[in-house]
N, C-alpha and C. Protein backbone atom coordinates (compact mmCIF):
# COMPACT_ATOMS: atom_id res chain seq x y z
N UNK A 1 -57.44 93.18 -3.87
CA UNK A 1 -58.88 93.12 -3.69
C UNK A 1 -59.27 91.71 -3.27
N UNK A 2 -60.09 91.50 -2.45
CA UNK A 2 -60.59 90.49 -1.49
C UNK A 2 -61.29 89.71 -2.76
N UNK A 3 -61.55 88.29 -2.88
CA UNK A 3 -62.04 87.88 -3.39
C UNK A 3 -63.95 87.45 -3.25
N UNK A 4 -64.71 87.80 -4.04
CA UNK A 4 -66.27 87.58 -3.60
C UNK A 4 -66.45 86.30 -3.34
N UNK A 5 -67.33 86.00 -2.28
CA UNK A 5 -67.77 84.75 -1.89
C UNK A 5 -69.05 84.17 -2.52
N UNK A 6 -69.05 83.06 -3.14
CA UNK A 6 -69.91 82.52 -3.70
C UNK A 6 -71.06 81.98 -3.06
N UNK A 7 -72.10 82.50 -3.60
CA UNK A 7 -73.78 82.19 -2.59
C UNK A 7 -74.04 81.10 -3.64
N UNK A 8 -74.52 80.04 -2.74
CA UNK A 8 -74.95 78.51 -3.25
C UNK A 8 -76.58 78.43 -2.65
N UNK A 9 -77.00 77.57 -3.79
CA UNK A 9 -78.29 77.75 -3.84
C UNK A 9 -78.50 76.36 -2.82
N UNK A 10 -80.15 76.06 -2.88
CA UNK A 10 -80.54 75.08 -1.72
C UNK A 10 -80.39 73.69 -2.67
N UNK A 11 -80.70 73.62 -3.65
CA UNK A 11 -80.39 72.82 -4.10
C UNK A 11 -78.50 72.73 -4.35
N UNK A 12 -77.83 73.13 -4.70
CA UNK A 12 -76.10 73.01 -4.68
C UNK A 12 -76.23 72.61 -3.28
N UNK A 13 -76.44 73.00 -2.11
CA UNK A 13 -76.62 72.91 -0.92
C UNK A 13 -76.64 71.60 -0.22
N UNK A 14 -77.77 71.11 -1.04
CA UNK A 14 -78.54 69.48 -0.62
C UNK A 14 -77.35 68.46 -1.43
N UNK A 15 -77.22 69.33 -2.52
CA UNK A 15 -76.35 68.30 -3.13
C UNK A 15 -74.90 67.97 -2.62
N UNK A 16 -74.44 69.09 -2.14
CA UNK A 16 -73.44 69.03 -1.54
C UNK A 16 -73.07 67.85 -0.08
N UNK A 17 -74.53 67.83 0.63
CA UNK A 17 -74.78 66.93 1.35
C UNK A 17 -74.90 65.73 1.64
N UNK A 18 -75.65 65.34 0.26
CA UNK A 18 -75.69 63.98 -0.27
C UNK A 18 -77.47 63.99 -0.04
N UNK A 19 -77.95 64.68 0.13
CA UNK A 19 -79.56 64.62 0.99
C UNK A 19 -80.63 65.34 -0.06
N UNK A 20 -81.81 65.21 0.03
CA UNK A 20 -82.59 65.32 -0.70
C UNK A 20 -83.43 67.15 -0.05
N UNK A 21 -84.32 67.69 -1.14
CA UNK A 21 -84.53 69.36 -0.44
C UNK A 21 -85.17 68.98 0.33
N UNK A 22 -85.70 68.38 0.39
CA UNK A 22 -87.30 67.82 1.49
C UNK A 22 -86.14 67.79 2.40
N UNK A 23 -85.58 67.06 2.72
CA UNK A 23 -84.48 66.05 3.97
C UNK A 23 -84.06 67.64 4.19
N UNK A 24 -83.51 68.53 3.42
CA UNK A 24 -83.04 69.63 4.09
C UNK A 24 -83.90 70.38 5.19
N UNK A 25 -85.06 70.50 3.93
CA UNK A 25 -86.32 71.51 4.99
C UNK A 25 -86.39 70.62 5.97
N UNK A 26 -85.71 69.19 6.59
CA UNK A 26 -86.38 68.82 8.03
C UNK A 26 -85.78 69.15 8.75
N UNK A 27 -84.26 69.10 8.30
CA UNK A 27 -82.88 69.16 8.81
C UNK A 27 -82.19 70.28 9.50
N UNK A 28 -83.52 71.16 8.59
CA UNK A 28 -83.04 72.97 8.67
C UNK A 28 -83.75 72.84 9.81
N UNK A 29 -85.07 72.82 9.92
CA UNK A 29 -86.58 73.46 10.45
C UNK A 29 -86.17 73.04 11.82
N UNK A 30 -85.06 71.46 12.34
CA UNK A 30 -84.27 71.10 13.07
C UNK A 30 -83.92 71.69 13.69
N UNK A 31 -83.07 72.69 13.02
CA UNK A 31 -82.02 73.16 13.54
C UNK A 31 -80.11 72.35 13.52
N UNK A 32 -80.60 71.67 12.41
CA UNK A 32 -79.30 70.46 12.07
C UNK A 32 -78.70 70.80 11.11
N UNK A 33 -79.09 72.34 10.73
CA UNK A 33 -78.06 73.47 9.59
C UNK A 33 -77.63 74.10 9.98
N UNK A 34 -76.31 74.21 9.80
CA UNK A 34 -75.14 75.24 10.96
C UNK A 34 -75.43 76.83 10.65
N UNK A 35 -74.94 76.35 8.79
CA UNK A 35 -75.03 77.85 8.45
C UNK A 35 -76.37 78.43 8.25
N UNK A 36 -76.60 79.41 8.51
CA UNK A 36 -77.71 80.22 7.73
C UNK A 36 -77.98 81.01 6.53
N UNK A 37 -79.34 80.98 6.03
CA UNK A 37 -78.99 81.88 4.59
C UNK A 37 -79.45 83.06 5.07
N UNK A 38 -78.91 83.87 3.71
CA UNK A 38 -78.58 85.03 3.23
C UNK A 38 -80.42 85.07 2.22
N UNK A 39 -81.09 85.67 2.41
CA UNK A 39 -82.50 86.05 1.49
C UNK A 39 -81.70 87.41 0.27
N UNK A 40 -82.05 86.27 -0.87
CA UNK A 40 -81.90 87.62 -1.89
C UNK A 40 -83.56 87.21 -2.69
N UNK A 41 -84.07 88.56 -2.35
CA UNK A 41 -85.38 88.44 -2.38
C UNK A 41 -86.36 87.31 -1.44
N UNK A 42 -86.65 86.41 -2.17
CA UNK A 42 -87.27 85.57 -1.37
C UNK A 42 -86.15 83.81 -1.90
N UNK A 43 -85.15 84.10 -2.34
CA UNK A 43 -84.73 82.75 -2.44
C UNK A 43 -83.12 82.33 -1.75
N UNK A 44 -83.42 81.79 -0.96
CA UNK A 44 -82.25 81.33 -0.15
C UNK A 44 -80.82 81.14 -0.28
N UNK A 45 -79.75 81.66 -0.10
CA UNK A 45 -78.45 81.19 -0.68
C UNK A 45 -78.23 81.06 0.96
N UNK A 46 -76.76 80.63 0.47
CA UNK A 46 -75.41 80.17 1.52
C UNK A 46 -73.99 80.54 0.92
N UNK A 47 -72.86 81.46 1.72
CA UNK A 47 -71.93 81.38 1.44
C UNK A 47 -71.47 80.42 1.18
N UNK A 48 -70.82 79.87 0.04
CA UNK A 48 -70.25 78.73 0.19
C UNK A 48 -68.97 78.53 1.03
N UNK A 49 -68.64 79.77 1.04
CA UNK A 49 -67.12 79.38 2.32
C UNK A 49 -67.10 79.01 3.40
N UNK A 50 -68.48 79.68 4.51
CA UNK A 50 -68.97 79.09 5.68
C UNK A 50 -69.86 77.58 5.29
N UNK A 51 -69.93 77.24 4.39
CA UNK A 51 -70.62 75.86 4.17
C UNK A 51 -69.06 75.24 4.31
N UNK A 52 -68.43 75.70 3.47
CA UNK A 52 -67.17 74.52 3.33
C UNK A 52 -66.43 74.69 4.93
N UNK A 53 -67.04 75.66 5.82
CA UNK A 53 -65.67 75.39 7.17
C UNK A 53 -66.98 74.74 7.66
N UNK A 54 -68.22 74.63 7.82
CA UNK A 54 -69.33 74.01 8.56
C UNK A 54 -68.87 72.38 8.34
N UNK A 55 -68.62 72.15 7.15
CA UNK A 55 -68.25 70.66 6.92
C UNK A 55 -67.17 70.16 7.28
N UNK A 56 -66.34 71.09 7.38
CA UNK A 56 -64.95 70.60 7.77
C UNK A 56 -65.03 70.21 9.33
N UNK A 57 -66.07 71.08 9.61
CA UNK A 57 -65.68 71.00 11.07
C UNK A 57 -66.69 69.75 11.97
N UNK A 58 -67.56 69.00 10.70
CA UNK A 58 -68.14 67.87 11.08
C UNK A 58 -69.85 68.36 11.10
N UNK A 59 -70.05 69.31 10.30
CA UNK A 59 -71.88 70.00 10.37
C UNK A 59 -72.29 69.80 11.80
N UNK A 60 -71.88 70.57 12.30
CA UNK A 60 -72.40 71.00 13.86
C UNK A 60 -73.85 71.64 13.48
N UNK A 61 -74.60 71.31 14.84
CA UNK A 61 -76.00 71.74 14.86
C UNK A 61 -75.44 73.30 14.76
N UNK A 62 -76.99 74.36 14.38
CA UNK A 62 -76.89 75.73 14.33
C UNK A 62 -76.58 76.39 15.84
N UNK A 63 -77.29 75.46 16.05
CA UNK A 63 -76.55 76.08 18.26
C UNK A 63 -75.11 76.11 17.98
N UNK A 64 -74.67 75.11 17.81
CA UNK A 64 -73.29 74.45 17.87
C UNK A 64 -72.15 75.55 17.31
N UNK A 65 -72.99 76.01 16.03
CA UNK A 65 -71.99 76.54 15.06
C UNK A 65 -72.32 77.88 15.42
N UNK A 66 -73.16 78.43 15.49
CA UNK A 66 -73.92 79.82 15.93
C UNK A 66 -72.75 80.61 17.59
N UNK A 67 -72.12 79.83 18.16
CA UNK A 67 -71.95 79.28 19.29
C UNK A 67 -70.49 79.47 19.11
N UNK A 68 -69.58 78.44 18.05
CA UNK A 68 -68.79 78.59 18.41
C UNK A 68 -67.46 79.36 17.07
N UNK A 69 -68.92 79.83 15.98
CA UNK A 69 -68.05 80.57 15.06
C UNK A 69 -67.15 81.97 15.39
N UNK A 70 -65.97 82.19 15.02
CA UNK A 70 -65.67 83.73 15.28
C UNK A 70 -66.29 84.13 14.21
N UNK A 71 -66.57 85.73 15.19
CA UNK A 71 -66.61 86.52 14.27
C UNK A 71 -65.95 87.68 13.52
């Protein structure tokens, strides 16, 4: 059995970054967040597994990553 992927909140998110939520919402609204969230209800997660290959791969803009993720 496949293992479940862990949804990270906006704050784990920011923190992960080093950046503040504000700095995110600019960063996002940008378009300078690769990954996108997932809405459970109205509050935002992120796989954390596509966060951890987004970083690896140097946080490419959402064009960037949108662009050149497989699927």
């Amino acid at each position: 059995m496949a293992e479940k992927d862990r949804l990270i909140t906006l704050t784990e998110l920011a923190g992960l970054l080093g950046i503040s939520r504000s700095m995110f919402y600019r960063m996002d609204k940008a378009g300078e967040i690769g990954p996108e969230c997932i809405r459970l209800r109205e509050a935002p997660r992120w796989k954390e597994s596509e966060v951890g290959r987004w970083i690896e791969a140097g946080c490419p803009s959402r064009k960037k990553w949108k662009g050149g993720k497989k699927k």
